[in-house]
Every structure is written in C-alpha cells, then in structure tokens.
Protein backbone atom coordinates (compact mmCIF):
# COMPACT_ATOMS: atom_id res chain seq x y z
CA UNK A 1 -4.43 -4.86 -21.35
CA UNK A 2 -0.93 -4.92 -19.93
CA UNK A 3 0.33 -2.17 -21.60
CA UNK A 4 0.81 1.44 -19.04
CA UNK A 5 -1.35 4.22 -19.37
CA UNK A 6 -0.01 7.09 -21.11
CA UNK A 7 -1.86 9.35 -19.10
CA UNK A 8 -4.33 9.18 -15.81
CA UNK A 9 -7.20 10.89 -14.86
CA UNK A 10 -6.84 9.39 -11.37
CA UNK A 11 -5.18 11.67 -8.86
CA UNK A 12 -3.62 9.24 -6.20
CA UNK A 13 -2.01 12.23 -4.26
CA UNK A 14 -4.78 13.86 -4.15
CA UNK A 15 -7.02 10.76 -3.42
CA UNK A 16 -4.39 9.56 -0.68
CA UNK A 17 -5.09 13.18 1.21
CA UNK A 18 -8.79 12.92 1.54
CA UNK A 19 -8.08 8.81 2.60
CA UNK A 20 -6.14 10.32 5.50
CA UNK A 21 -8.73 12.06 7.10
CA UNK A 22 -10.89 9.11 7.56
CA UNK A 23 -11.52 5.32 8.64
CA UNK A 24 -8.03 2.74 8.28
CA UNK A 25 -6.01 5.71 6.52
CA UNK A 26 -6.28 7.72 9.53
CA UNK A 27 -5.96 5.29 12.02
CA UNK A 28 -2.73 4.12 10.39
CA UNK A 29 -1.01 7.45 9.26
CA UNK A 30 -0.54 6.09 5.91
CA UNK A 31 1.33 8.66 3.75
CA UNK A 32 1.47 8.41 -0.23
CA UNK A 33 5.20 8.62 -1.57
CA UNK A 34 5.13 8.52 -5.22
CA UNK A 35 3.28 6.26 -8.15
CA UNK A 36 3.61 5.55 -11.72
CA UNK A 37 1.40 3.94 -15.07
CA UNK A 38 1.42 0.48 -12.76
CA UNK A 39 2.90 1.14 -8.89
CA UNK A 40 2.58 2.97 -5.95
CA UNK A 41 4.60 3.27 -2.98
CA UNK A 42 3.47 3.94 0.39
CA UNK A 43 4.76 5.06 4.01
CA UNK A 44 4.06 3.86 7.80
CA UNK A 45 5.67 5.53 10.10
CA UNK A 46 6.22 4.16 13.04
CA UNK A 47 4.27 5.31 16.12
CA UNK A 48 3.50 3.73 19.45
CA UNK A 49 0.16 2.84 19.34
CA UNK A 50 1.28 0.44 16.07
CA UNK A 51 3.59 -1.39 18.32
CA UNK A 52 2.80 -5.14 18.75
CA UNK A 53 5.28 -6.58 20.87
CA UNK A 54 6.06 -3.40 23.79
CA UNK A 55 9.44 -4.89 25.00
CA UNK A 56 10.40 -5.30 21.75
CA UNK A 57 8.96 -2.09 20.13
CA UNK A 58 8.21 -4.16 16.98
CA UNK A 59 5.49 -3.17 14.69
CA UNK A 60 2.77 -4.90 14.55
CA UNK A 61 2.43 -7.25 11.71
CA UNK A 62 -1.30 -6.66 11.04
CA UNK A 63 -0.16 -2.60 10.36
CA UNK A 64 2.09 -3.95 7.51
CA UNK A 65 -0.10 -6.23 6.18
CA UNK A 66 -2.74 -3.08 5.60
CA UNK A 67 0.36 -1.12 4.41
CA UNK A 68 1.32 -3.81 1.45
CA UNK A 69 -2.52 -4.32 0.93
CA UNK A 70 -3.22 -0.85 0.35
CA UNK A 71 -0.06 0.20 -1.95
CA UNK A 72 -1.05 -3.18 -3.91
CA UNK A 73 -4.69 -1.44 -4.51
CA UNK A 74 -3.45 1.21 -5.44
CA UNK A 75 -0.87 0.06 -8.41
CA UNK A 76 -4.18 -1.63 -9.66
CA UNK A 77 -6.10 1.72 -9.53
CA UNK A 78 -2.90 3.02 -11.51
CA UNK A 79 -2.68 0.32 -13.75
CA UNK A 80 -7.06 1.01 -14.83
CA UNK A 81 -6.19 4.69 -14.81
CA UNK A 82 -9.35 5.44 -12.42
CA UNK A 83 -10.28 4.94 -8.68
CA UNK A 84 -12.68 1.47 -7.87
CA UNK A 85 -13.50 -0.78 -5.22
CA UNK A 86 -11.60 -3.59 -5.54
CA UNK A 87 -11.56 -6.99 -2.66
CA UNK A 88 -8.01 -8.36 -1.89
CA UNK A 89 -8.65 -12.30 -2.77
CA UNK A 90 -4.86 -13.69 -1.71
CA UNK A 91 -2.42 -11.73 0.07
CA UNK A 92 0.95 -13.64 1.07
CA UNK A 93 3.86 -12.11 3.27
CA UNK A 94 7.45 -13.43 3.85
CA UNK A 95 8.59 -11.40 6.70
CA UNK A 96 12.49 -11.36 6.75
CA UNK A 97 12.88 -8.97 9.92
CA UNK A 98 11.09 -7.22 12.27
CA UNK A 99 9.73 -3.76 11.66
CA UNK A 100 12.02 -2.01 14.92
CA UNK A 101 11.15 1.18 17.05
CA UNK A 102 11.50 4.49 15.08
CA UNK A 103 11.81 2.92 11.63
CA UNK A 104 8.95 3.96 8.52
CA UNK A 105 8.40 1.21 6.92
CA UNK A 106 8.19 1.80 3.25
CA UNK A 107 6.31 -0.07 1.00
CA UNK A 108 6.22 -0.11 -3.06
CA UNK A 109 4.07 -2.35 -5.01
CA UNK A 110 3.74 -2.99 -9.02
CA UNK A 111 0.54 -4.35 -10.79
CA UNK A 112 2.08 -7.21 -13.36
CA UNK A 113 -0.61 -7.93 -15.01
CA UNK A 114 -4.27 -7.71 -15.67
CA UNK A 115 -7.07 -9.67 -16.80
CA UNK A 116 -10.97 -8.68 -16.75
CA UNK A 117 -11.50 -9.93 -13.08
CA UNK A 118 -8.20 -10.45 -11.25
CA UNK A 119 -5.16 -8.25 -11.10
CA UNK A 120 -2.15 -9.73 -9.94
CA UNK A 121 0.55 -7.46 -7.54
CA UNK A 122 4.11 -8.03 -6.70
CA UNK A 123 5.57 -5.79 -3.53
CA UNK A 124 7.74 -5.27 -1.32
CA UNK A 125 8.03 -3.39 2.17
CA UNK A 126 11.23 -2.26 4.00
C-alpha cells in the first residue's frame, strides 16, 4: 500500500479553489502550490489579521499549525488517490523561528506510509 499512484482522479488544484471560498480555507488565505503521488505543498501568506504578537508582527502559531495540518491531509488524499474526511490524531511542531511580518510561510508535507486506519506525515514549513 506504500507504493505512489500512477495516476489520480483527485484534482487537488481544483479541490483547493472551491476550499478557498469557504469556512478555515477562506479565513486563512490558504493557497495550493504544487502536489505529487504522496505530497502537497501549501502557502500562507502573511496578512495582519494572522498576526499574534502586534509589536512583534509574528504570525500566529495556531495559523501554522492549520497550515502543516492541512498540507499533511492533503499528501494523504494524494497518497489514496481520492478526496475523504480524515481526523488529525497527533500533530507535533518544533518551531525553530518565528514566522516575521511580510514573510509566506510555505509549507510541504509527504505521506510515508500507510496502513488501513492511520497514515503517517512528515513536513515541514518555512
């Protein structure tokens, strides 16, 4: 079950656009960068109203956390080949910096492997 997908019916472009419009993808500006048979990277750009710490201008860490969570989802839905709901059951960070004013924070993140009920997702966010 670890082996890519030679080919997808699942559209993530096209199923990133219509997330945009609505809900957490609209509220965060998430924009879809590029995927493959088991990853997907993701964009935040950065915007005021995602700012945690004003004097600083710092992202908010909650805004990456949804960023990382959501490209990890979505190397999973690459990795079946289709679109499902899926739950999050462990998500760690290691935050090395802070996310400063007027930086996009990209983040790309690979399915590793998969078993009938868990997947397990390695990423990372710059």
């Amino acid at each position: 079950m670890n082996e890519p997908l030679k080919s997808s019916a699942f559209d993530p472009a096209r199923f990133f656009e219509l997330a945009r419009r609505v809900g957490h993808g609209r509220a965060l500006g998430l924009q879809y960068r590029g995927s493959g048979p088991r990853w997907m990277e993701l964009s935040l750009p950065w915007r005021d109203e995602l700012v945690g710490v004003p004097d600083s201008g710092n992202l908010a860490s909650g805004a990456i956390v949804s960023l990382i969570d959501t490209a990890g989802g979505g190397s999973v839905w690459m990795a079946l080949g289709r679109f499902t709901p899926i739950v999050t059951v462990d998500l760690r960070l290691d935050y090395l910096r802070p996310a400063v004013r007027g930086e996009t924070i990209h983040a790309r993140c690979e399915c590793v492997k998969l078993t009938r009920r868990i997947a397990f997702v390695r990423g990372v966010a710059h």
